[in-house]
C-alpha atoms as a PDB file:
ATOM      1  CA  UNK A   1     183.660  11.780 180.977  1.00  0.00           C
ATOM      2  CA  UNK A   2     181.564   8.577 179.194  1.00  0.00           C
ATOM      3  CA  UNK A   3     182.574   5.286 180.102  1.00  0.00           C
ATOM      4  CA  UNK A   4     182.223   4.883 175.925  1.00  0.00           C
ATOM      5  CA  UNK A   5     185.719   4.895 173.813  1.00  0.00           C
ATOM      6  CA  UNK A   6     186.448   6.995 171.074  1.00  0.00           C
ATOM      7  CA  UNK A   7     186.217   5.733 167.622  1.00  0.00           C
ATOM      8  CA  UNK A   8     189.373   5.348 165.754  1.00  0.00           C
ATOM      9  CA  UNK A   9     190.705   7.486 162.902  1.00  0.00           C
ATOM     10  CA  UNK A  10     190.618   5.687 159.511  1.00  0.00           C
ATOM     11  CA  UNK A  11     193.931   5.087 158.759  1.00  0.00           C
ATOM     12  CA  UNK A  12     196.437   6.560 156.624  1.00  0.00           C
ATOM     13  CA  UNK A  13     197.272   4.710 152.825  1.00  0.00           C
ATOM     14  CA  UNK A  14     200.190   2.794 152.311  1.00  0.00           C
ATOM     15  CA  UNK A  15     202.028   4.341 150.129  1.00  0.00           C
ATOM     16  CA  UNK A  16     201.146   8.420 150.368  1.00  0.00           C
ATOM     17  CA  UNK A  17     203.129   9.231 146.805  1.00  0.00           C
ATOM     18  CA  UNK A  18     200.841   7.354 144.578  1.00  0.00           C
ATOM     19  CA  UNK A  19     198.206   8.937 143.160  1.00  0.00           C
ATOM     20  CA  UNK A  20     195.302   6.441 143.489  1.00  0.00           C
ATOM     21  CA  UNK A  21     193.423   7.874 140.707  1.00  0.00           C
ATOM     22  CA  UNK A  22     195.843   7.031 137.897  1.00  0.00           C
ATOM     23  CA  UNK A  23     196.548   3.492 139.390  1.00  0.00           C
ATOM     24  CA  UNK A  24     193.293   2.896 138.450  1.00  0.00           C
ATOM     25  CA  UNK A  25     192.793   4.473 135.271  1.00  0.00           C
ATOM     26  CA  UNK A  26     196.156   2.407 134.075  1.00  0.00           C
ATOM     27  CA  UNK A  27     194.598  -1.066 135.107  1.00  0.00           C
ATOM     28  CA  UNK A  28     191.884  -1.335 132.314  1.00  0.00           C
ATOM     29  CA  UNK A  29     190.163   1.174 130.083  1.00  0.00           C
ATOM     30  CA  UNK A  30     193.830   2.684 128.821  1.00  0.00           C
ATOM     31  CA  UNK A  31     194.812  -0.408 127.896  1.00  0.00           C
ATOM     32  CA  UNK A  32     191.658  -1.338 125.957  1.00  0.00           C
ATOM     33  CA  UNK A  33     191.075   2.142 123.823  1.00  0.00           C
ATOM     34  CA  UNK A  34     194.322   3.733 123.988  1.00  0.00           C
ATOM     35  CA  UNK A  35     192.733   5.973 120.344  1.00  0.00           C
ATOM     36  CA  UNK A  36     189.125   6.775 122.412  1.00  0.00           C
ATOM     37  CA  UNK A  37     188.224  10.136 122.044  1.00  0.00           C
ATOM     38  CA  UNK A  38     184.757  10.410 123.477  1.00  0.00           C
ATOM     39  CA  UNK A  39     183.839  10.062 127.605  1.00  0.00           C
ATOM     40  CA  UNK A  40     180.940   9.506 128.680  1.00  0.00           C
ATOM     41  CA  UNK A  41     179.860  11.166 132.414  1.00  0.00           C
ATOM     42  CA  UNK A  42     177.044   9.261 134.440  1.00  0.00           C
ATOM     43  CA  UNK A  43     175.599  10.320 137.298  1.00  0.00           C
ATOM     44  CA  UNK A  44     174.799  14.175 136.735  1.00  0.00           C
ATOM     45  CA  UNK A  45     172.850  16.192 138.965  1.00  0.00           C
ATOM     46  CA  UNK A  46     169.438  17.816 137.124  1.00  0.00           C
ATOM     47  CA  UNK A  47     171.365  21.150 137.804  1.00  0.00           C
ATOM     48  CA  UNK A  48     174.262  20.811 135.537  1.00  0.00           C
ATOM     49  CA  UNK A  49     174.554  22.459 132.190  1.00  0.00           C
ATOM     50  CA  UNK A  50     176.424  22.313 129.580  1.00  0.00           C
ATOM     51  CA  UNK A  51     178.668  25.297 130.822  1.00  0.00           C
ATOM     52  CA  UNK A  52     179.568  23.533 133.706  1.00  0.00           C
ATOM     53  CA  UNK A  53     180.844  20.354 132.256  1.00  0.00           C
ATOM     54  CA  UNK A  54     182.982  22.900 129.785  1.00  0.00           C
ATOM     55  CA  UNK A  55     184.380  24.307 132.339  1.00  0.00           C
ATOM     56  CA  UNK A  56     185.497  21.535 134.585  1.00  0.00           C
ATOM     57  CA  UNK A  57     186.332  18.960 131.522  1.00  0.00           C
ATOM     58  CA  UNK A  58     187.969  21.349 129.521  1.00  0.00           C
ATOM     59  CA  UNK A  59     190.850  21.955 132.439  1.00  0.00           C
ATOM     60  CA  UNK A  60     192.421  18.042 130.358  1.00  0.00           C
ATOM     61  CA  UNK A  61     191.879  19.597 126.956  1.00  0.00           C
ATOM     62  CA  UNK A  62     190.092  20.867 124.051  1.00  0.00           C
ATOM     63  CA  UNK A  63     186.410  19.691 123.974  1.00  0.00           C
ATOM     64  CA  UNK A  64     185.576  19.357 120.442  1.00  0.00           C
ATOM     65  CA  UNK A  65     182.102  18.216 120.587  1.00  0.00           C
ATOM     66  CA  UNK A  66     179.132  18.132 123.896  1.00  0.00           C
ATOM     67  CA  UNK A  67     176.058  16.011 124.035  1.00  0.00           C
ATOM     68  CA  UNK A  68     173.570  16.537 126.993  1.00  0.00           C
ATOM     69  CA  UNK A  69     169.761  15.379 126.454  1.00  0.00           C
ATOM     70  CA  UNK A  70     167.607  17.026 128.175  1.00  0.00           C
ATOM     71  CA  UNK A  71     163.993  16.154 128.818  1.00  0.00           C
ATOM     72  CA  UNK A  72     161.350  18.064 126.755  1.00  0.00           C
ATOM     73  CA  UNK A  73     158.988  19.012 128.663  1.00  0.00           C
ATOM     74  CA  UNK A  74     160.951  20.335 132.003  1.00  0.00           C
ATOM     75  CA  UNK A  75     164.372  21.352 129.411  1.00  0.00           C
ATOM     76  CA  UNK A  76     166.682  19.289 132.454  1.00  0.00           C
ATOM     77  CA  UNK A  77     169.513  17.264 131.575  1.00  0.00           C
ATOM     78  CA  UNK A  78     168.881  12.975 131.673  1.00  0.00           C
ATOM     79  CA  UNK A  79     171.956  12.844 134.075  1.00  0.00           C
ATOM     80  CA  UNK A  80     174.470  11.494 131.519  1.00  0.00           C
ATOM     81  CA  UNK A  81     176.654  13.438 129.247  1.00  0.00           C
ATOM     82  CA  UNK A  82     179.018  12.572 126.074  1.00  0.00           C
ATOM     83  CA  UNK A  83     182.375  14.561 125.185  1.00  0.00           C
ATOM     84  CA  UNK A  84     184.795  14.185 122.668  1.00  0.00           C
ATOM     85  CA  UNK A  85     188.252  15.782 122.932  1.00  0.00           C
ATOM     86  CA  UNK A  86     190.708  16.760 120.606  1.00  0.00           C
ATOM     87  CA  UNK A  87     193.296  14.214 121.567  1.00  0.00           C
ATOM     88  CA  UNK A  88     192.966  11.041 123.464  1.00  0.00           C
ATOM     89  CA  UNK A  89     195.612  11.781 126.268  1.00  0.00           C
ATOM     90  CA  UNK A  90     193.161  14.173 127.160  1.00  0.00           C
ATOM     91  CA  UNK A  91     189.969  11.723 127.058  1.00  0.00           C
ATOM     92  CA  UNK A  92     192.623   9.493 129.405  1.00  0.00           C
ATOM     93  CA  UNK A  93     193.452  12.617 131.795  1.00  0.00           C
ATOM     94  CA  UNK A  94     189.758  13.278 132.235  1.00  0.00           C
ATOM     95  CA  UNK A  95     188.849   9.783 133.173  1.00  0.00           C
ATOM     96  CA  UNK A  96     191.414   9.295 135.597  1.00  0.00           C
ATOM     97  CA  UNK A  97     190.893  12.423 137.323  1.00  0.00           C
ATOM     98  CA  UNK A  98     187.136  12.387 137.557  1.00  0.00           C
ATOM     99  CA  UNK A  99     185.938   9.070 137.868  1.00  0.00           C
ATOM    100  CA  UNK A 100     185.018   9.076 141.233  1.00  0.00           C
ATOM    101  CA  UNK A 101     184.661  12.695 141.386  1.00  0.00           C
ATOM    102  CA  UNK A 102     181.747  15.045 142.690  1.00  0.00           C
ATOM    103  CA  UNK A 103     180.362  17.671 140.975  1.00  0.00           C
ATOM    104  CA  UNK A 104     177.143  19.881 142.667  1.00  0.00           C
ATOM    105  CA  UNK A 105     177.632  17.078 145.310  1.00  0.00           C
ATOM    106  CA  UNK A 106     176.794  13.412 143.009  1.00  0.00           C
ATOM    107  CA  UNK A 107     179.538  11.017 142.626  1.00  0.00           C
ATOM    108  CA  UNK A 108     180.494  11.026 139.075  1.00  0.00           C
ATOM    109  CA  UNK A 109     181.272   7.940 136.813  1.00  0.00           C
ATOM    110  CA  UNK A 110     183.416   8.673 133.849  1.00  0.00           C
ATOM    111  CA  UNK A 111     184.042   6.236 131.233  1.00  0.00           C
ATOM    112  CA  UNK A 112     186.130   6.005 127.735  1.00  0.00           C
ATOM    113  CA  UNK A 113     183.927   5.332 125.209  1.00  0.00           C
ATOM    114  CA  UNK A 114     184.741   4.473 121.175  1.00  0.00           C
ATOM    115  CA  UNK A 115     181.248   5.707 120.351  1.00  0.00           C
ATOM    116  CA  UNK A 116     181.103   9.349 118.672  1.00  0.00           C
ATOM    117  CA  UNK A 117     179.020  11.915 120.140  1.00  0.00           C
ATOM    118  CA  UNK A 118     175.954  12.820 118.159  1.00  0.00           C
ATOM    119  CA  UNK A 119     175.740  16.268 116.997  1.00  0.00           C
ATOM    120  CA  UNK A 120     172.363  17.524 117.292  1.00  0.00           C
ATOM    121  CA  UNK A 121     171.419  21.465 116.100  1.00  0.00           C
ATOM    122  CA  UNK A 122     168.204  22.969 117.194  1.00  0.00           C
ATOM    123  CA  UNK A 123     166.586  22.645 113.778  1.00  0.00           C
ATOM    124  CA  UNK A 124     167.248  18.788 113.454  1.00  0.00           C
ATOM    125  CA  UNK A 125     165.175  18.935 116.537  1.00  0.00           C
ATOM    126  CA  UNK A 126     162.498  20.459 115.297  1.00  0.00           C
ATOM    127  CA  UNK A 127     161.751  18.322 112.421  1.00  0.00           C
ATOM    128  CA  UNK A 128     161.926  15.247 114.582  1.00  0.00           C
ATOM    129  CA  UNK A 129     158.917  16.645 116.690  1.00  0.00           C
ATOM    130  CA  UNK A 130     155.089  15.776 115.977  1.00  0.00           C
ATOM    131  CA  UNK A 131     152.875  17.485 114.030  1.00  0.00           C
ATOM    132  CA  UNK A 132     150.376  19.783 116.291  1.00  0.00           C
ATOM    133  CA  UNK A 133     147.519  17.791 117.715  1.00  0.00           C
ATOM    134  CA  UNK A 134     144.276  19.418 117.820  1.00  0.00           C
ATOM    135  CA  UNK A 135     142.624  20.217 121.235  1.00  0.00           C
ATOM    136  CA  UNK A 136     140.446  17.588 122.557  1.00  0.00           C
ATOM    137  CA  UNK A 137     136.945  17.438 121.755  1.00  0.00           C
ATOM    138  CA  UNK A 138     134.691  16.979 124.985  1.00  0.00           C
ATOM    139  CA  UNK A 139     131.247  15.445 124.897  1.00  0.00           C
ATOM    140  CA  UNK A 140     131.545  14.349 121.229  1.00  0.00           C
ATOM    141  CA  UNK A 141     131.860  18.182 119.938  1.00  0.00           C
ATOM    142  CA  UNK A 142     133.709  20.833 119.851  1.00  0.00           C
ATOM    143  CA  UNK A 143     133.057  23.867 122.068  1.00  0.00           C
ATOM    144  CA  UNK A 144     135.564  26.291 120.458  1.00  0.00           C
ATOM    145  CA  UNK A 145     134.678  28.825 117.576  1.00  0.00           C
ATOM    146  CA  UNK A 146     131.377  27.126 116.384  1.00  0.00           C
ATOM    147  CA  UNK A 147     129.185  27.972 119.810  1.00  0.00           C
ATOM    148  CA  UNK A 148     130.350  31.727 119.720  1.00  0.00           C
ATOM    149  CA  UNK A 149     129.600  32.439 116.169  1.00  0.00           C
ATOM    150  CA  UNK A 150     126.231  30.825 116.440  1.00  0.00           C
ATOM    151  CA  UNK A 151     125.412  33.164 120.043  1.00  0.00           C
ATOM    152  CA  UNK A 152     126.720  35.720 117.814  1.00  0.00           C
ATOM    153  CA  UNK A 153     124.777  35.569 114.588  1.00  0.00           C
ATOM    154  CA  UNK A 154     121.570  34.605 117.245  1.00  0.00           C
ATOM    155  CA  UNK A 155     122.225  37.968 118.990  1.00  0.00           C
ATOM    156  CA  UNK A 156     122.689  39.955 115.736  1.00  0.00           C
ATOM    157  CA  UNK A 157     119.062  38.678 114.788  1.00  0.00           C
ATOM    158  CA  UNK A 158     117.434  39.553 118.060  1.00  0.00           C
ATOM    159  CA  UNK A 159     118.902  42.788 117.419  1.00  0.00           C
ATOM    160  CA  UNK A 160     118.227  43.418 114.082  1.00  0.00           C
ATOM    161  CA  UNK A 161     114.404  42.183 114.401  1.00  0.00           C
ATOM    162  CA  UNK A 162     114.102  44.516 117.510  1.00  0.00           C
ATOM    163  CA  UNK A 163     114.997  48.097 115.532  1.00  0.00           C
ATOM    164  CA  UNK A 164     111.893  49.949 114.210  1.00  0.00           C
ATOM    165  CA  UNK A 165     112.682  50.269 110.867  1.00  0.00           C
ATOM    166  CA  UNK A 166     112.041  54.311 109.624  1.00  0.00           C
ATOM    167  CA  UNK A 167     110.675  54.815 105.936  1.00  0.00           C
END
């Protein structure tokens, strides 16, 4: 055997029947919103969807209303995500149970929040985007439709000129 000891076990908490976890959530934010509705999740993995935080949040209570931006272009979430529930105790539950928590592996921070979550449909989206740019012009011109019409109507006279007329 090595000459080299053996590292020691971490050791065991105090007091085993506590649950940590709502020790914690007691100390501060329950105290300060005891009405909050809304929680807001930091620290989300690009692979989590709306479905997922339905599904794991909704075990406190009713979720009411979901916010997740996403990024246009690549459709993936910003890592952050708002919820309201139905009641508060629920909000409370949530937060005490899941701050701290992993989901698809990141360590998640949950926090009550007084805000409300914005409800966005996919039309109100819409409306919000720019109007269409045109494509970019290269060389000071454009090379789209004009160039082909005039190699067109070019050709058509080449062709036209070239037929021996009969009569």
């Amino acid at each position: 055997m090595s000459e080299r000891g053996r590292s020691t076990s971490p050791r065991p908490l105090q007091n085993v029947n506590t649950d940590v976890d709502m020790d914690l959530a007691k100390d501060g934010a329950e105290k300060e919103m005891p009405d909050a509705k809304v929680i807001i999740v930091n620290n989300l993995t690009r692979n989590v969807v709306e479905t997922h935080l339905r599904t794991v949040f909704g075990f406190y209570g009713e979720i009411v209303k979901l916010d997740l931006p996403l990024f246009a272009k690549s459709g993936q979430n910003r890592g952050k995500a708002a919820l309201e529930f139905s009641n508060p105790s629920g909000a409370h539950t949530a937060v005490s149970h899941m701050n701290g928590g992993q989901l698809d592996g990141s360590i998640l921070k949950v926090e009550l929040s007084e805000l409300p979550v914005r409800s966005r449909s996919p039309r109100s989206r819409s409306s919000r985007s720019r109007s269409p740019r045109p494509p970019p012009r290269r060389n000071g011109r454009d090379r789209g439709r004009k160039r082909s019409f005039s190699r067109l109507s070019y050709s058509f006279q080449i062709t036209s000129q070239q037929i021996p007329q009969e009569g």
